[in-house]
Protein backbone atom coordinates (compact mmCIF):
# COMPACT_ATOMS: atom_id res chain seq x y z
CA UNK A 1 -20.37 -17.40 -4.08
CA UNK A 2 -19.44 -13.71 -2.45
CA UNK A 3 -18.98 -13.63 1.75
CA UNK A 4 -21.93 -12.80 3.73
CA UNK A 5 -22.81 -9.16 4.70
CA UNK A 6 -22.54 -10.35 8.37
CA UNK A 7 -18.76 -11.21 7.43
CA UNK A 8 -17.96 -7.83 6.16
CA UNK A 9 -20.00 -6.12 9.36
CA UNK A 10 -17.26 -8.35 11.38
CA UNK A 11 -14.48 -8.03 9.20
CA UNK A 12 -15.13 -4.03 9.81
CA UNK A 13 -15.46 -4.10 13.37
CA UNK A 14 -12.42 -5.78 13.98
CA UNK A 15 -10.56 -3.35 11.76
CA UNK A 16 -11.65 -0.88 14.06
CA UNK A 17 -11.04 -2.38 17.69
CA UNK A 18 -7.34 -3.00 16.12
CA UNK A 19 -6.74 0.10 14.41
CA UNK A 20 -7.81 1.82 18.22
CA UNK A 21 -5.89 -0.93 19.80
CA UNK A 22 -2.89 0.14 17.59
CA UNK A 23 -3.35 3.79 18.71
CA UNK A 24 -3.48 2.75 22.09
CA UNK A 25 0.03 0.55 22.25
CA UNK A 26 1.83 3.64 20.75
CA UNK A 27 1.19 5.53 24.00
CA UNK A 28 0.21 9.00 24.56
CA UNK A 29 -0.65 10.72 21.60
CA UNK A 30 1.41 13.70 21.11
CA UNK A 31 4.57 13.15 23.57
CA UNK A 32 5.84 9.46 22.42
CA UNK A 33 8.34 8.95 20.43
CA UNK A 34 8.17 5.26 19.44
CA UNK A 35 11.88 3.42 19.42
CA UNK A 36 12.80 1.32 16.80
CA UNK A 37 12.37 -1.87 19.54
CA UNK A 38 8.83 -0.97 20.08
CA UNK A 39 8.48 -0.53 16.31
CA UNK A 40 9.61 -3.43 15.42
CA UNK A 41 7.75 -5.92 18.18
CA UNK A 42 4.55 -4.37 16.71
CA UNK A 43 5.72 -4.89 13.64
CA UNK A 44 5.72 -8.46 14.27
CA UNK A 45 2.17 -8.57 15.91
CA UNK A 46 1.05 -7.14 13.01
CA UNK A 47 2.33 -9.79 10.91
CA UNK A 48 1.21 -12.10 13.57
CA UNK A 49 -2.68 -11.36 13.62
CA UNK A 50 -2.46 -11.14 9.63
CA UNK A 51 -0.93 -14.91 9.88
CA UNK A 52 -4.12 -15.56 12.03
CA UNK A 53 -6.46 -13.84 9.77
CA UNK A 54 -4.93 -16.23 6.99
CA UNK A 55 -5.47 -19.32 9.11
CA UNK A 56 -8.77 -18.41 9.35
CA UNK A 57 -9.47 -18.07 5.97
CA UNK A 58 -7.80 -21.49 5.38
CA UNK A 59 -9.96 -23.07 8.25
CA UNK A 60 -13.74 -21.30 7.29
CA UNK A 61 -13.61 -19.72 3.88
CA UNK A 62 -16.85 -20.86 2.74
CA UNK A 63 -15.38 -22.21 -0.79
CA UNK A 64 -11.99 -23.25 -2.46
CA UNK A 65 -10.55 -22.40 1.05
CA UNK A 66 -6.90 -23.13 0.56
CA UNK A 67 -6.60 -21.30 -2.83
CA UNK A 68 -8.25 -18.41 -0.72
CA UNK A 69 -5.63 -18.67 2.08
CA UNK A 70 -2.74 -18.64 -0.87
CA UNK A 71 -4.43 -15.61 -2.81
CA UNK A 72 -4.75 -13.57 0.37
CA UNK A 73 -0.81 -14.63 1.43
CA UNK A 74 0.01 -13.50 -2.19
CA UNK A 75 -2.43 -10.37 -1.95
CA UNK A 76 -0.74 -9.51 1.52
CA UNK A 77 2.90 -9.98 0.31
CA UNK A 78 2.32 -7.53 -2.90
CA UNK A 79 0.66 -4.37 -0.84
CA UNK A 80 3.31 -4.84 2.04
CA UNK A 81 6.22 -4.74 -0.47
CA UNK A 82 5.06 -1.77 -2.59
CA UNK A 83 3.62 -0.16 1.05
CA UNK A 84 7.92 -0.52 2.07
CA UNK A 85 8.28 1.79 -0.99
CA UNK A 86 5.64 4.29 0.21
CA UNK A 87 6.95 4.53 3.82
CA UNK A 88 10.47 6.15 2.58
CA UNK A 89 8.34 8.53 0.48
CA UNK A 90 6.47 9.66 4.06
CA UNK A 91 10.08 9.59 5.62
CA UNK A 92 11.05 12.57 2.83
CA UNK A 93 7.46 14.15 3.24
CA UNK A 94 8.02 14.51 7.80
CA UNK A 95 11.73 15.56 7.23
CA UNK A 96 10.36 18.48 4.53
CA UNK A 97 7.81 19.45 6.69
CA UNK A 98 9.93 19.43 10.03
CA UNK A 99 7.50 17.34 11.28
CA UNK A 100 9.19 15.84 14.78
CA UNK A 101 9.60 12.30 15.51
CA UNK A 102 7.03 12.09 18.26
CA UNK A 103 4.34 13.80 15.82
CA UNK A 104 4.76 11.48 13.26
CA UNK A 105 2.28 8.53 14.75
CA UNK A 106 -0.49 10.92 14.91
CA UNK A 107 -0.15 12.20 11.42
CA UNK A 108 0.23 8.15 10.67
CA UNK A 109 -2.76 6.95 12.26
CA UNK A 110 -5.12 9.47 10.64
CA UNK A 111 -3.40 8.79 7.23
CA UNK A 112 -3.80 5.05 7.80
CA UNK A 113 -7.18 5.94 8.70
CA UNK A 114 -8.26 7.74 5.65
CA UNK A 115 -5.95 5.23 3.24
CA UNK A 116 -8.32 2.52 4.81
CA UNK A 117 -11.48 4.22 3.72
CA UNK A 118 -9.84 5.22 0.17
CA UNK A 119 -9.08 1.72 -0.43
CA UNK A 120 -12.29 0.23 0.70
CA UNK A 121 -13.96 2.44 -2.34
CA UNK A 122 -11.30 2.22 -4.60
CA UNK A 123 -11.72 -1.63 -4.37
CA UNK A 124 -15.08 -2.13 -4.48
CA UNK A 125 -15.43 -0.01 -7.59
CA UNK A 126 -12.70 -1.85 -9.05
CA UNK A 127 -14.48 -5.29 -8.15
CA UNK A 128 -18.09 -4.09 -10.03
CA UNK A 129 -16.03 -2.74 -13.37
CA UNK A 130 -14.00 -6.26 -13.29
CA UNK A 131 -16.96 -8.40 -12.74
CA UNK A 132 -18.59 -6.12 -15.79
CA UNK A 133 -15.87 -5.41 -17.68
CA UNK A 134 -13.14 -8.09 -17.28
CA UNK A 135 -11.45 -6.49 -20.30
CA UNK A 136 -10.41 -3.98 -17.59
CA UNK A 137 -7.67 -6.25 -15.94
CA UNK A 138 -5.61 -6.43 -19.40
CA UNK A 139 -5.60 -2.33 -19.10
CA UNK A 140 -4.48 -2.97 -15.50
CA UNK A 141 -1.84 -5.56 -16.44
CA UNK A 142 -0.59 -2.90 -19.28
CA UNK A 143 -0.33 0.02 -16.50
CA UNK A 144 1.67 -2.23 -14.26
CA UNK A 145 4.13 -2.85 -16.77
CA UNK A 146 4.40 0.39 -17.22
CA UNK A 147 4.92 1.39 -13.83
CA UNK A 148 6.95 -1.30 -13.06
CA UNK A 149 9.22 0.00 -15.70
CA UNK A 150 9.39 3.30 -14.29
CA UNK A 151 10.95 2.00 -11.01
CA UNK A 152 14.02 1.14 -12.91
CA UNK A 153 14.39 4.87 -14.51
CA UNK A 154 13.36 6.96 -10.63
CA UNK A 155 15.93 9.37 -9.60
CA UNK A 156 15.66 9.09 -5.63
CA UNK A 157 17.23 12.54 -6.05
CA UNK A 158 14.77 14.27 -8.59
CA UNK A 159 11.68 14.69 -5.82
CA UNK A 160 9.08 16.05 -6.30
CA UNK A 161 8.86 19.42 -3.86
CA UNK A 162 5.44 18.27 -1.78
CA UNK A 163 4.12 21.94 -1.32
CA UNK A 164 4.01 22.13 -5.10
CA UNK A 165 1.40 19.22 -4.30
CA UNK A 166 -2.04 20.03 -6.17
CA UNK A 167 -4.23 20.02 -3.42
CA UNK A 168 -2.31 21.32 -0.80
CA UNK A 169 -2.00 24.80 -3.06
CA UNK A 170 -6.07 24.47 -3.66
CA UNK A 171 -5.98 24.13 0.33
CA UNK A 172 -4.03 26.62 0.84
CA UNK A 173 -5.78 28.56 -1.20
CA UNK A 174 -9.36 28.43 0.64
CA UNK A 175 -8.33 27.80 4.29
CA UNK A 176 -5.53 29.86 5.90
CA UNK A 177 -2.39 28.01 7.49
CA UNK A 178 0.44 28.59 9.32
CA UNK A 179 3.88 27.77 8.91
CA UNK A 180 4.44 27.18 13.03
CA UNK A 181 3.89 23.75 14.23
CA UNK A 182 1.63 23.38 17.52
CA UNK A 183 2.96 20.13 18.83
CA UNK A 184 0.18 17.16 18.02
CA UNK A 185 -2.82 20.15 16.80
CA UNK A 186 -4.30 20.12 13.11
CA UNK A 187 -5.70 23.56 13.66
CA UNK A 188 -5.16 26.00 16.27
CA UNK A 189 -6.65 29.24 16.43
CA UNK A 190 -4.99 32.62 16.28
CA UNK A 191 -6.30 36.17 16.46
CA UNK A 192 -10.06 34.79 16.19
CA UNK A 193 -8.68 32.74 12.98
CA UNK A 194 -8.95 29.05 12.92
CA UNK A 195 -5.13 28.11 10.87
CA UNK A 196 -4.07 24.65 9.30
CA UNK A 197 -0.94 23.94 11.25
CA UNK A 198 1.71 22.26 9.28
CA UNK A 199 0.87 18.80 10.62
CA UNK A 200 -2.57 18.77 8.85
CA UNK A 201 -0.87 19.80 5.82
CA UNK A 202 1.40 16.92 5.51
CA UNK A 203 -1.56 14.69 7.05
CA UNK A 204 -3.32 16.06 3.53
CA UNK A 205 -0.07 15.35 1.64
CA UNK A 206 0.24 11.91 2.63
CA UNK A 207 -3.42 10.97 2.11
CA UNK A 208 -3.01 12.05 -1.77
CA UNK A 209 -0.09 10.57 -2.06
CA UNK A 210 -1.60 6.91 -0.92
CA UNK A 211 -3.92 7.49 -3.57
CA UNK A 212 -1.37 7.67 -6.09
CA UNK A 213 -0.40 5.12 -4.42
CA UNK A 214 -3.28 2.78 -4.52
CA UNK A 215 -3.52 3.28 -8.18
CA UNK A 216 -0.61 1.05 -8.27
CA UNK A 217 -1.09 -1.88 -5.55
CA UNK A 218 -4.65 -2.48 -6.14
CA UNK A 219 -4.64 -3.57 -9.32
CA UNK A 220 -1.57 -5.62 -8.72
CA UNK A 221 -3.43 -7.10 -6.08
CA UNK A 222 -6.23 -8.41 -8.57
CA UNK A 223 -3.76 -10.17 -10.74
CA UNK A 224 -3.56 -12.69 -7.57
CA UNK A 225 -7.67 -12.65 -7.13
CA UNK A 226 -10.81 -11.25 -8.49
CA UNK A 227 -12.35 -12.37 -5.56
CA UNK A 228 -13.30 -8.91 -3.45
CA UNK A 229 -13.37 -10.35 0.31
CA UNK A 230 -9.86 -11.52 -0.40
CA UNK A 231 -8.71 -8.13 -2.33
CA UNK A 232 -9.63 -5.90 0.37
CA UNK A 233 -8.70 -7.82 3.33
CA UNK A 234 -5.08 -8.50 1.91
CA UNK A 235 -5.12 -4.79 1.30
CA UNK A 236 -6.15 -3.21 4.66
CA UNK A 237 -4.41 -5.97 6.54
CA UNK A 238 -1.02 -4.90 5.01
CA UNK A 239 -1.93 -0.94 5.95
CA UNK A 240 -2.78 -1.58 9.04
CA UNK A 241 0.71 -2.38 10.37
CA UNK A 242 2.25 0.23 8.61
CA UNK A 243 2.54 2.69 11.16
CA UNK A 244 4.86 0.44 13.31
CA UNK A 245 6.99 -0.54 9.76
CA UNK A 246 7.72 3.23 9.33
CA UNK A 247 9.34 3.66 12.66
CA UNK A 248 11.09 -0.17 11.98
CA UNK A 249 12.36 1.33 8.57
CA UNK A 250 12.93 4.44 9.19
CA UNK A 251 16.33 3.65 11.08
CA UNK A 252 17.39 1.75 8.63
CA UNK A 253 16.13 3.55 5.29
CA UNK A 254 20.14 3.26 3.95
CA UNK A 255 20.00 -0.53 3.74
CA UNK A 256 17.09 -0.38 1.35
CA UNK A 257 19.11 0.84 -1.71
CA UNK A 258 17.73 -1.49 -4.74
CA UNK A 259 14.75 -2.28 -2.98
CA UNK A 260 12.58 -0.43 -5.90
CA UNK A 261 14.12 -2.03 -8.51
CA UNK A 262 13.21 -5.37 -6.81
CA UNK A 263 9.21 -3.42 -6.53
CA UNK A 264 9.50 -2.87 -10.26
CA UNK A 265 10.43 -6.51 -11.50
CA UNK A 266 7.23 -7.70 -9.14
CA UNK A 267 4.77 -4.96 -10.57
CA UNK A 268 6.37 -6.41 -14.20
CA UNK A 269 5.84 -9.81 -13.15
CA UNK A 270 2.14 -8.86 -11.57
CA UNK A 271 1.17 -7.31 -15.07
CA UNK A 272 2.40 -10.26 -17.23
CA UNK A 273 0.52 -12.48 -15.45
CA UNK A 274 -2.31 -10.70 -15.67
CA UNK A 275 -1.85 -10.13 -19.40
CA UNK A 276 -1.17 -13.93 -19.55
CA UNK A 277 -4.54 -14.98 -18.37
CA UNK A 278 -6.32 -12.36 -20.80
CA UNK A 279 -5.49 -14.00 -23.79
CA UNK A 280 -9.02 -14.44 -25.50
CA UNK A 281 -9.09 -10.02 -25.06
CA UNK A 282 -5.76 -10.16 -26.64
CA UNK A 283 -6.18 -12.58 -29.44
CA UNK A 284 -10.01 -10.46 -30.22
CA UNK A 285 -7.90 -7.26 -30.44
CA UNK A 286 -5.14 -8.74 -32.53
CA UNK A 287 -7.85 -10.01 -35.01
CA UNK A 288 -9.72 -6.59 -35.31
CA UNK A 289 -6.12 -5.27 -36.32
CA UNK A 290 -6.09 -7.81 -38.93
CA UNK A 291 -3.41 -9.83 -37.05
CA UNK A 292 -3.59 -13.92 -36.23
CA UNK A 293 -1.66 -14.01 -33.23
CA UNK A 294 -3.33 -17.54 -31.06
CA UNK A 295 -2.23 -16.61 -27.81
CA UNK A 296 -2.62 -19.39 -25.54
CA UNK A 297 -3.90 -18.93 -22.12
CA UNK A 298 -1.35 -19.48 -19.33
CA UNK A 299 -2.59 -19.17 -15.67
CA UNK A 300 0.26 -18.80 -13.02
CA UNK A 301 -0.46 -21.04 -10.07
CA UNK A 302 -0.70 -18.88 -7.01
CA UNK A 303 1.91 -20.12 -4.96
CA UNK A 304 4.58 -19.65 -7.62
CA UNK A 305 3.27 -16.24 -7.56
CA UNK A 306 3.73 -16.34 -3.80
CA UNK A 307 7.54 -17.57 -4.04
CA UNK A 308 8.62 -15.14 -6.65
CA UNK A 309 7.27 -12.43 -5.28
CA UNK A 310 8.74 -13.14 -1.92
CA UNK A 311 12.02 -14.30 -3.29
CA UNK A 312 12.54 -11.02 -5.37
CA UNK A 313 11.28 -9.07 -2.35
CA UNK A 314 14.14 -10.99 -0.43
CA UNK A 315 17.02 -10.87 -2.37
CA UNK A 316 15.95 -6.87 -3.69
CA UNK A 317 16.32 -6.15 0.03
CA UNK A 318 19.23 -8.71 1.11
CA UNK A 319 21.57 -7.16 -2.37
CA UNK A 320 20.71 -3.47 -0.59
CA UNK A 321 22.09 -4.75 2.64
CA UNK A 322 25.13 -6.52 1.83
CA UNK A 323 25.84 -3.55 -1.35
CA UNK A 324 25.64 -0.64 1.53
CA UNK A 325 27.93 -2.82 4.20
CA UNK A 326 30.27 -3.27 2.45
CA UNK A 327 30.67 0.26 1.32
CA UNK A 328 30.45 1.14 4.94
């Protein structure tokens, strides 16, 4: 039994009033430079009205209501953990830029903006090939494995240099910019020639980046529900507040040291659960490979899920705090 259209109409609406709501509590666009105190009270309303959002869920979900409420906590807690990872990566991307500190919301709302619509497709495509193919989500559990592995081999100081970035050279090479920012302007105009400031570029940058991005967190996302309601809500919930994390992280990027490892053993963990639960795919393959292997299917209750991922989450980012203090 899927949600009723009416729900998503709502569910879309709502994401709007807050996302113009959020633009609105970061003050004038352009000439604010939001403070790590205002970053982080938002932070917590955030949190706050996803709590809520949860709660309702648990109170009105039209079926299996509490597993709902557990899969979207467990949905919620995945995105915002790998979306921590992705907010240092737009901390490198402003600094390389030059873009300044009271620029950066701007560039952040319109990313969040576009990451919202990106996401919305990406998942609903991934929802039809799932519910068509569910052979798919023992590719997905493969991939995560994978990229869970790379966390552990990433060279913070191998990165890549962003205006080697694909798209911003095919940009670049259709539609002229300028190397001179123009305080909060995409495009400005000069000598009768309408120029890509360097704001818009890195606005681009980041927006290509999230769907790299997405590639990862998605999937993970569907190892804790194939249900598509609860996929995408989890998802845009979590990017919604993210503007307000950067600024709350951003001061304290140092203390985050072996935070991607911690990523890495939950996008392991996400992937062998998801493997786990494929194991009639996996047994079929085995067999056509002339192999008797009798997997037995294992399905990981959501809230252990829940815990592990939050207690690796915890003690990735309480190791990177007490590691860096001391060697203050």
């Amino acid at each position: 039994m899927g949600m009723p259209l009416w729900a998503w109409i709502v569910f879309y609406v709502l994401v709007f009033i807050m996302l113009i709501a959020d633009l609105k509590m970061f003050g004038k666009k352009g000439q604010h430079e939001v403070k790590v105190k205002e970053a982080l009270k938002m932070t917590a309303v955030w949190i706050g009205v996803s709590l809520v959002f949860c709660a309702a869920i648990y109170l009105w979900y039209p079926h299996d209501a509490h597993e709902k409420a557990m899969e979207f906590l467990a949905g919620y807690l995945i995105e915002k953990s790998l979306s921590m990872d992705n907010l240092f990566v737009f901390l490198m991307l402003f600094s390389f830029f030059g873009i300044e500190r009271k620029y950066q919301h701007e560039v952040l709302f319109w990313g969040i903006f576009g990451a919202l619509v990106l996401r919305s497709i990406f998942i609903f495509a991934g929802a039809a090939m799932v519910e068509r193919f569910e052979w798919i989500l023992g590719l997905f559990g493969i991939f995560l494995l994978y990229t869970g592995a790379k966390m552990f081999k990433h060279d913070d100081s191998q990165e890549a240099d962003p205006s080697k970035n694909i798209i911003v050279r095919w940009f670049k090479k259709f539609f002229p910019a300028t190397d001179q920012l123009h305080g909060e302007k995409f495009f400005v105009i000069e000598n009768g020639k309408r120029l890509a400031t360097p704001l818009f570029v890195t606005l681009l940058v980041i927006e290509t980046t999230d769907v790299a991005f997405a590639v990862d967190s998605i999937p993970a996302v569907f190892s804790v529900s194939r249900d598509p309601f609860i996929v995408l809500t989890s998802n845009i919930f979590a990017i919604l507040g993210l503007r307000a994390l950067y600024f709350a992280l951003a001061a304290v990027a140092q203390y985050f040291k072996y935070l991607k490892y911690g990523l890495g053993i939950i996008l392991i963990f996400v992937g062998v659960k998801m493997l786990l639960a494929m194991n009639e795919y996996i047994n079929g393959a085995a067999e056509l490979l002339g192999l008797q292997l009798d997997m037995p299917h294992i399905e990981i209750p959501t809230p252990w899920s829940l815990a592990f991922i939050f207690g690796v989450l915890v003690l990735s980012m309480g190791a990177s705090y007490l590691v860096t203090k001391k060697a203050e």
